[in-house]
C-alpha atoms as a PDB file:
ATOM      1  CA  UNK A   1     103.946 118.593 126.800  1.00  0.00           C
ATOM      2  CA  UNK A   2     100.858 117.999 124.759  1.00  0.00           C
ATOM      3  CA  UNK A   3      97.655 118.549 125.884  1.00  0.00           C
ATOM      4  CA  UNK A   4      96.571 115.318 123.845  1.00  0.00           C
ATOM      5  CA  UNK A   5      96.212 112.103 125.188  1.00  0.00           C
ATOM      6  CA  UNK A   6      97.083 109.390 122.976  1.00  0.00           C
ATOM      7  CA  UNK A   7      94.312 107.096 121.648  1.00  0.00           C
ATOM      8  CA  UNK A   8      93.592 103.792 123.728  1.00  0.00           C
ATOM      9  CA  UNK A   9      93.227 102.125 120.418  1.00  0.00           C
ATOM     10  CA  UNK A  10      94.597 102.831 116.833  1.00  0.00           C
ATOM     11  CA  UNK A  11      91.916 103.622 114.110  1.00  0.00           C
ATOM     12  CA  UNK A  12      91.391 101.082 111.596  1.00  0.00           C
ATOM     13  CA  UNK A  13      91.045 102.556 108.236  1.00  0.00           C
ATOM     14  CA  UNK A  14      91.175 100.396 104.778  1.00  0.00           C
ATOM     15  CA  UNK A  15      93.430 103.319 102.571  1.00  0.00           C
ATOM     16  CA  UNK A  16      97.072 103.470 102.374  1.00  0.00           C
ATOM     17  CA  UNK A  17      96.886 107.550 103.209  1.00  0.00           C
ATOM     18  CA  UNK A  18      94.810 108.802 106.106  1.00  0.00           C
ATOM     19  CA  UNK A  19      94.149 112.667 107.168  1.00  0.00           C
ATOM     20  CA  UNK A  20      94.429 113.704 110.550  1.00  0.00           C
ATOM     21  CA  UNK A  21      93.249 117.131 112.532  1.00  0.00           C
ATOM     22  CA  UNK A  22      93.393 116.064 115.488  1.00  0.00           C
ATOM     23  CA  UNK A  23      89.841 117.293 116.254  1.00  0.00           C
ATOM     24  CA  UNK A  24      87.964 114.820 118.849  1.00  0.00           C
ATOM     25  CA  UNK A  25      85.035 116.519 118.945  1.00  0.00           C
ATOM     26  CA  UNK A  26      85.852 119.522 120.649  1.00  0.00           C
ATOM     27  CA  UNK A  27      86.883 121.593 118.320  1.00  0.00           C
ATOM     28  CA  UNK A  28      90.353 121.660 119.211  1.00  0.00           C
ATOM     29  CA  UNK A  29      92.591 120.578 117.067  1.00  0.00           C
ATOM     30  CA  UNK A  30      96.402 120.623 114.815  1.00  0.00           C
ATOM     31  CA  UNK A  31      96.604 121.638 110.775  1.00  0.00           C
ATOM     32  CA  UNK A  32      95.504 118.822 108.890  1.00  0.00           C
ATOM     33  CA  UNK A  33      97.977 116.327 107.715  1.00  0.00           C
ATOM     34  CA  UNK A  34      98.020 113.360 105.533  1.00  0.00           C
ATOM     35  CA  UNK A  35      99.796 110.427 106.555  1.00  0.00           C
ATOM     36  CA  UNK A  36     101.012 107.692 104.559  1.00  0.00           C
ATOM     37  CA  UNK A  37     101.390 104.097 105.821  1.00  0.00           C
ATOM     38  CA  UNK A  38     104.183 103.088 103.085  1.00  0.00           C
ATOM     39  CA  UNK A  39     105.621  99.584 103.987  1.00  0.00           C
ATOM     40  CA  UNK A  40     103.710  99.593 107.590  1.00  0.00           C
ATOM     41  CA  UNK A  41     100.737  98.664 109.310  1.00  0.00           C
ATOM     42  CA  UNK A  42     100.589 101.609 111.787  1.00  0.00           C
ATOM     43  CA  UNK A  43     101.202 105.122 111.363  1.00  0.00           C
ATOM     44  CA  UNK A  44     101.105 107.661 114.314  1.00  0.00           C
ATOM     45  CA  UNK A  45     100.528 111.451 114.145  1.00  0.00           C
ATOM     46  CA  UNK A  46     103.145 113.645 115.081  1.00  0.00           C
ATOM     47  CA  UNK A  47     101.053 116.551 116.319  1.00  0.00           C
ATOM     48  CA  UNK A  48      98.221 114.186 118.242  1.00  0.00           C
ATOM     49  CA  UNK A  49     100.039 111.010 118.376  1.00  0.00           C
ATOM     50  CA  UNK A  50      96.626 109.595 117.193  1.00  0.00           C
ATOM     51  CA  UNK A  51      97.644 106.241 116.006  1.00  0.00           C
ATOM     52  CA  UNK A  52      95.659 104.136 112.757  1.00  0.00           C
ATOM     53  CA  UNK A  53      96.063 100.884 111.647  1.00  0.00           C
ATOM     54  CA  UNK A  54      95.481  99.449 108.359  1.00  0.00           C
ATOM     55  CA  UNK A  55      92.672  97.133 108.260  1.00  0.00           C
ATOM     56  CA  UNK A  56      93.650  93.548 107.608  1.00  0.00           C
ATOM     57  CA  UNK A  57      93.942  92.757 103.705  1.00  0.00           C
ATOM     58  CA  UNK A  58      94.782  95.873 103.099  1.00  0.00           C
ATOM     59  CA  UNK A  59      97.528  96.904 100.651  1.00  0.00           C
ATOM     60  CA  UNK A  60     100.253  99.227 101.941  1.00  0.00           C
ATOM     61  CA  UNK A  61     102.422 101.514  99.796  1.00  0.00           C
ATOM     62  CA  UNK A  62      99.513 101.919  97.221  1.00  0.00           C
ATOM     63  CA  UNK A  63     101.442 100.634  94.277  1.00  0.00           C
END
């Protein structure tokens, strides 16, 4: 079982490719990760199961 709790609410972020650490502020944290968002609108992190949300108009998939 993780020790992290899963966010209340996803992160909006306006990039197709986000970084994650995990690190809330307490110095705790996973190895850094990049997570794409491809064809979605919400991508969740494996280690944290932080979860971000592309911001509305947007582009997915970067291409």
């Amino acid at each position: 079982m993780s020790d992290h709790a899963p966010a209340s609410e996803p992160i909006i972020v306006a990039t197709a490719t986000v970084a994650c650490d995990g690190d809330s502020g307490q110095g705790l944290g996973h190895p850094r990760i990049f997570l794409s968002f491809g064809h979605e609108t919400t991508v969740v992190c494996p280690y944290c199961s932080r979860a971000y949300r592309l911001a509305e108009g947007a582009k997915a998939g970067g291409h």
